[in-house]
C-alpha atoms as a PDB file:
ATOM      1  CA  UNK A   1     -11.555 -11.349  -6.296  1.00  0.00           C
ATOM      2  CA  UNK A   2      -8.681  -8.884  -5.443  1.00  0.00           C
ATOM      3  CA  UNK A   3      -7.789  -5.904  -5.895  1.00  0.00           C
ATOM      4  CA  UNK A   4      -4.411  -3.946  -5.570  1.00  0.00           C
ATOM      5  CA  UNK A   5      -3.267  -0.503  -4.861  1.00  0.00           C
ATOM      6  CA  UNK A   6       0.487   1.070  -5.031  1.00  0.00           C
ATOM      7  CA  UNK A   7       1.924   3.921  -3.735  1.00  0.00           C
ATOM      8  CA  UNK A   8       5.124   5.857  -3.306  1.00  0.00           C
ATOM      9  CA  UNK A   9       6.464   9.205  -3.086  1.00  0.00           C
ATOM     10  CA  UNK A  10       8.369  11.289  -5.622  1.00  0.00           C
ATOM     11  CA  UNK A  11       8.617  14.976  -6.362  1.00  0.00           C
ATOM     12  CA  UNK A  12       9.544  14.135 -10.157  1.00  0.00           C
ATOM     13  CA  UNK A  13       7.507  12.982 -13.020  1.00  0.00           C
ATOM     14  CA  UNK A  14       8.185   9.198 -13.834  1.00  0.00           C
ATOM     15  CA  UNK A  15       5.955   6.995 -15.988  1.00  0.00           C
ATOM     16  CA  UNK A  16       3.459   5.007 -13.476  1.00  0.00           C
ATOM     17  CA  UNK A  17       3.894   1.799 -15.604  1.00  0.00           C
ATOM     18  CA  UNK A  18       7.529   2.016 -15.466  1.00  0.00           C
ATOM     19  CA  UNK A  19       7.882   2.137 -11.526  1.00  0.00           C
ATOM     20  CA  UNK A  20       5.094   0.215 -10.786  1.00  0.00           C
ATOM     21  CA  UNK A  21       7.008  -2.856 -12.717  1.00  0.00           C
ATOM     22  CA  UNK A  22      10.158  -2.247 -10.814  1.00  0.00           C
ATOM     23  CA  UNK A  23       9.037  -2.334  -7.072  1.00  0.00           C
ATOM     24  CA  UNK A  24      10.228  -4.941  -5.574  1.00  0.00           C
ATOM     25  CA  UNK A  25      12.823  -6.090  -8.417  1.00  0.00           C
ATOM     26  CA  UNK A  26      14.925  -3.328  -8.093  1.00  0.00           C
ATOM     27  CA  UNK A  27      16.870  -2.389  -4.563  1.00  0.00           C
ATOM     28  CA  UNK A  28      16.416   1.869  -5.323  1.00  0.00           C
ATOM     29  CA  UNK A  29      14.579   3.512  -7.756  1.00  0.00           C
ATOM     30  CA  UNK A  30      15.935   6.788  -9.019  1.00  0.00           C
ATOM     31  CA  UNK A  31      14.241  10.176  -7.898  1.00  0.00           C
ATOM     32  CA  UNK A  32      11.215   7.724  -5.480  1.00  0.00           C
ATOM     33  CA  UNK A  33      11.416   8.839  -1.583  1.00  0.00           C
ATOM     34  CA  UNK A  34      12.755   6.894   1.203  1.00  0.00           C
ATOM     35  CA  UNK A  35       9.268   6.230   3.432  1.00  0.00           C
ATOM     36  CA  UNK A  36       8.733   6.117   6.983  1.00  0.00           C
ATOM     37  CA  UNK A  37       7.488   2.535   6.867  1.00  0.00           C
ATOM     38  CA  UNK A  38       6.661   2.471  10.812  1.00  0.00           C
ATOM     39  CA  UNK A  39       4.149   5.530  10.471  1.00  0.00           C
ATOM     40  CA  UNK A  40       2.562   3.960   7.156  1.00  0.00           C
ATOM     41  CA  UNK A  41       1.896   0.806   8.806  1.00  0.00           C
ATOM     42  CA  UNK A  42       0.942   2.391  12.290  1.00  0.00           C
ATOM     43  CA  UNK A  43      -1.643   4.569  10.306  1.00  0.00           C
ATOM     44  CA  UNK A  44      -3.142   1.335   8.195  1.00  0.00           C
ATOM     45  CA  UNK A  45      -3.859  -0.791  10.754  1.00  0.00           C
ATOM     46  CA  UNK A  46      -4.890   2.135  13.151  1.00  0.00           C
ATOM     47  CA  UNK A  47      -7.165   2.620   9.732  1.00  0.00           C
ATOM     48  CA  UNK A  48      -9.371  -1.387  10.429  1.00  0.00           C
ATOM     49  CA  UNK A  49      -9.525  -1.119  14.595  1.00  0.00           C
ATOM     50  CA  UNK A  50     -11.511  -4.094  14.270  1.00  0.00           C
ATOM     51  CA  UNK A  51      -9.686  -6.263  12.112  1.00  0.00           C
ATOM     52  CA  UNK A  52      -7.330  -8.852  13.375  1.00  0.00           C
ATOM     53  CA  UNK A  53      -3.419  -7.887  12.692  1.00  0.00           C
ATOM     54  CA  UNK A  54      -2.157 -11.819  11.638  1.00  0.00           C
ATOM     55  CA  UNK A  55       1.244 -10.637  10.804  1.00  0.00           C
ATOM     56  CA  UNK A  56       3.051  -7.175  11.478  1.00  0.00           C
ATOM     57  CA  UNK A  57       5.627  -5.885   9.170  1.00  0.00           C
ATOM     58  CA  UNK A  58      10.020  -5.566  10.678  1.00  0.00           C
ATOM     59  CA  UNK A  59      12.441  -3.625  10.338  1.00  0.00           C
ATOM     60  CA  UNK A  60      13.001  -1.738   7.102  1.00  0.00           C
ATOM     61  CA  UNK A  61      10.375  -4.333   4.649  1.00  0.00           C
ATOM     62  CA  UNK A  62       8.351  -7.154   5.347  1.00  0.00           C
ATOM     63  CA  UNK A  63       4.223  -7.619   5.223  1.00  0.00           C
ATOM     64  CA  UNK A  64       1.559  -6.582   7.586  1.00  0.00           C
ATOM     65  CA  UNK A  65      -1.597  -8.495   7.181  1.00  0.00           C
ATOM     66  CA  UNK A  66      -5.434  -8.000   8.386  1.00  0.00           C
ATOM     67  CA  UNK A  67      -8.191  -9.983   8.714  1.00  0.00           C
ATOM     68  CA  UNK A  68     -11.886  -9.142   8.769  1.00  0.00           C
ATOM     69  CA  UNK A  69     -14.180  -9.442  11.498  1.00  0.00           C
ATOM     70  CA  UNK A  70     -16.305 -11.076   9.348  1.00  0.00           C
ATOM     71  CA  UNK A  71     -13.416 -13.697   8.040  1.00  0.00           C
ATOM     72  CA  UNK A  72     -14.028 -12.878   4.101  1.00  0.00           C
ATOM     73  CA  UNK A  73     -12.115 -10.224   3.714  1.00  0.00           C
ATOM     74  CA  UNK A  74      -8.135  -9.489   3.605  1.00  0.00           C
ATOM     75  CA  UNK A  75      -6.034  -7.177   3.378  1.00  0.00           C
ATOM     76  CA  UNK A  76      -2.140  -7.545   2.337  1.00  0.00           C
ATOM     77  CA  UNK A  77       0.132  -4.681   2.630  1.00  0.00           C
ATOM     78  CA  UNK A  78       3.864  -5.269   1.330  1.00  0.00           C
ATOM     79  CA  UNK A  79       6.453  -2.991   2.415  1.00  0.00           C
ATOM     80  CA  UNK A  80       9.269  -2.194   0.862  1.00  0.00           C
ATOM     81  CA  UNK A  81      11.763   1.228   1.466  1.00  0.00           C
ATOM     82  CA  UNK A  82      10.213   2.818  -1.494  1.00  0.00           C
ATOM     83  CA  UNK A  83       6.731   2.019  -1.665  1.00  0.00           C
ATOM     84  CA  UNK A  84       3.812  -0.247  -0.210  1.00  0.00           C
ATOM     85  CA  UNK A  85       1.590  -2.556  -2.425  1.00  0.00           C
ATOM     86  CA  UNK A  86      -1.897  -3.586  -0.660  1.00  0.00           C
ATOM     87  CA  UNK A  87      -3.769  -5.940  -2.123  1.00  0.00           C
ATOM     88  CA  UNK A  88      -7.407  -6.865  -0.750  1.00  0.00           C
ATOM     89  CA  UNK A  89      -8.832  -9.553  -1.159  1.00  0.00           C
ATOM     90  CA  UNK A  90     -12.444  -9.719  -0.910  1.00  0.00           C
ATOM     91  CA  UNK A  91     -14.165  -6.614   0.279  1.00  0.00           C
ATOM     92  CA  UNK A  92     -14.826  -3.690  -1.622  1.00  0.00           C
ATOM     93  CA  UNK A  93     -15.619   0.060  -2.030  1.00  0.00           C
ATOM     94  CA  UNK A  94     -15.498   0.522   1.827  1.00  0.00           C
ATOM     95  CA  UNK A  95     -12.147  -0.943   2.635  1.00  0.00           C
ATOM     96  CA  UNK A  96     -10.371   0.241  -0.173  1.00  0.00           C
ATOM     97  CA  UNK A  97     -11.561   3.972   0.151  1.00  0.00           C
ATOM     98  CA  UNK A  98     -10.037   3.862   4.037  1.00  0.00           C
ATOM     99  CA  UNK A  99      -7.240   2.145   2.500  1.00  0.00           C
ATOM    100  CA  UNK A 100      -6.518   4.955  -0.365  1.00  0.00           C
ATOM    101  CA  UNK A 101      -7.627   7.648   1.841  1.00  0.00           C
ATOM    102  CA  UNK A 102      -5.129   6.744   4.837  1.00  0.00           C
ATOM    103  CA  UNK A 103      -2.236   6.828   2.162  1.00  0.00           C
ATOM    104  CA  UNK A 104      -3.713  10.315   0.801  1.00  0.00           C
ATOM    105  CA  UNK A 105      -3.834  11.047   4.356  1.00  0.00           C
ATOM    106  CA  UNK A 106       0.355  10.686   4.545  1.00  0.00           C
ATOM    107  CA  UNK A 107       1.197  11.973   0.747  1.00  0.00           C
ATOM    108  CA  UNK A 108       0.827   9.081  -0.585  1.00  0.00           C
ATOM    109  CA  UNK A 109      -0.948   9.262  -4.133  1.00  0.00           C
ATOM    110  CA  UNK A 110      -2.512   6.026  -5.329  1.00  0.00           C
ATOM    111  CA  UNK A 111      -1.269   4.138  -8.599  1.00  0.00           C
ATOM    112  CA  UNK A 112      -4.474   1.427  -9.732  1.00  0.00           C
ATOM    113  CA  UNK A 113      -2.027  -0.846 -11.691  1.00  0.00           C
ATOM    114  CA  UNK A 114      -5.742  -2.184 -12.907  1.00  0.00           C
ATOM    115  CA  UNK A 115      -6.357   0.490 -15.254  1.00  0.00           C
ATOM    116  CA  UNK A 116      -2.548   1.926 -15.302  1.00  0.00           C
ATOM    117  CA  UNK A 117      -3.488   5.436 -13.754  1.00  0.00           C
ATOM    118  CA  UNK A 118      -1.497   7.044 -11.035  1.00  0.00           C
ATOM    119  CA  UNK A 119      -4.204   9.858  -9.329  1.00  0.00           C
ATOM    120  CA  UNK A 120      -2.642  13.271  -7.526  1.00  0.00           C
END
């Protein structure tokens, strides 16, 4: 089982639904922030200091991915200049609270495209 999480930065009101469908497909998104991509990713893997990092994110985008000590869990964060998706898979309550409260943590408000509710 998976589970995925969104988040990006904006100072206006946009419908959650309506951005959510358009990271990734569309190169800017009106009135969403430019992030700093290399603090976002230091802070998430700084966030699992026992987890193995099998791929690190470049440049501007890419994908940083964890595994867990235990080898059942994952955790898949996609970057992109607006916004970072991270999907788990496996795991649970535990990793996905560090996981929302490390974004929290650097303004990040969490979108749970599972029950289409963006939280402040």
């Amino acid at each position: 089982m998976s589970q995925q999480f969104a988040f990006w930065s904006t100072p206006a009101t946009h419908d959650p639904a309506t951005v959510y469908a358009q990271l990734g497909e569309v190169p800017h998104i009106h009135g969403l922030d430019t992030l700093d991509l290399g603090r976002i990713d230091t802070a998430l893997v700084g966030a699992f200091p026992a987890w193995r990092v099998e791929s690190r994110r470049s440049a501007e985008v890419g994908q940083t991915m964890l595994g867990g000590p235990d080898g059942q869990v994952g955790i898949d964060v996609e970057y992109g200049p607006q916004y970072v998706i991270v999907t788990c898979h496996g795991g649970g309550m535990t990793e996905w609270n560090t996981i929302i409260d490390t974004m929290q943590g650097l303004g990040l408000p969490l979108y749970d495209p599972q029950i289409n509710e963006r939280f402040a």
